[in-house]
Protein backbone atom coordinates (compact mmCIF):
# COMPACT_ATOMS: atom_id res chain seq x y z
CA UNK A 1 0.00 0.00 0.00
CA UNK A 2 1.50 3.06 -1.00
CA UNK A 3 1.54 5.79 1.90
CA UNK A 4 2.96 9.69 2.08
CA UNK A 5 4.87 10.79 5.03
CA UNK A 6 6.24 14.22 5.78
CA UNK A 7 9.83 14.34 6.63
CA UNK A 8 10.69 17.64 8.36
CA UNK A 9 8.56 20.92 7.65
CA UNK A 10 8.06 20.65 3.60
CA UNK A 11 9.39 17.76 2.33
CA UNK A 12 7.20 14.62 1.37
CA UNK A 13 8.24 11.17 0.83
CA UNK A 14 5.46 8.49 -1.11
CA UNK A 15 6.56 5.25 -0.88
CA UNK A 16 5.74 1.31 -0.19
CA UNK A 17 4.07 1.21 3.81
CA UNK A 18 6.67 -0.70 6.52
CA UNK A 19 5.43 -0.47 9.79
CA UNK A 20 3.94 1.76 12.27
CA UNK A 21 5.90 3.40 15.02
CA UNK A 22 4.56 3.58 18.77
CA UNK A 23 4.80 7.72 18.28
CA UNK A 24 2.36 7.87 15.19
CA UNK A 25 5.21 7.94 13.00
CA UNK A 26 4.99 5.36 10.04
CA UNK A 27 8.02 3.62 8.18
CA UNK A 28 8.40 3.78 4.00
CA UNK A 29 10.31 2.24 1.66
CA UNK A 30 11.73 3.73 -1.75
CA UNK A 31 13.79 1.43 -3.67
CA UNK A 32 16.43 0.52 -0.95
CA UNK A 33 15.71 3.58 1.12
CA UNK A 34 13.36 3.40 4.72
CA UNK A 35 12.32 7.27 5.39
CA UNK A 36 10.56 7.87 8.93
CA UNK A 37 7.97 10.27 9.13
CA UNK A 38 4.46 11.85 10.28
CA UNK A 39 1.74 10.37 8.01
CA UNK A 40 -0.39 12.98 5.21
CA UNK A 41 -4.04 12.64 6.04
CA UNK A 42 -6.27 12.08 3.25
């Protein structure tokens, strides 16, 4: 399931859903890359 985080103020990352951190913060994958973040709302 694809998923878009926000990684710092403006920057967005859309990528293949991981896993769910205990903070709210979810886990992506781009290619090789994991990028932590705070999840877009719909």
């Amino acid at each position: 399931m694809l998923r878009t985080i926000t990684v710092g103020t403006c920057v967005s990352v859309q990528g293949t859903f991981e896993a769910q951190l205990d903070n709210g913060r979810i886990i992506v994958r781009v290619d090789d890359r994991l990028y932590v973040g705070r999840p877009v709302s719909k």
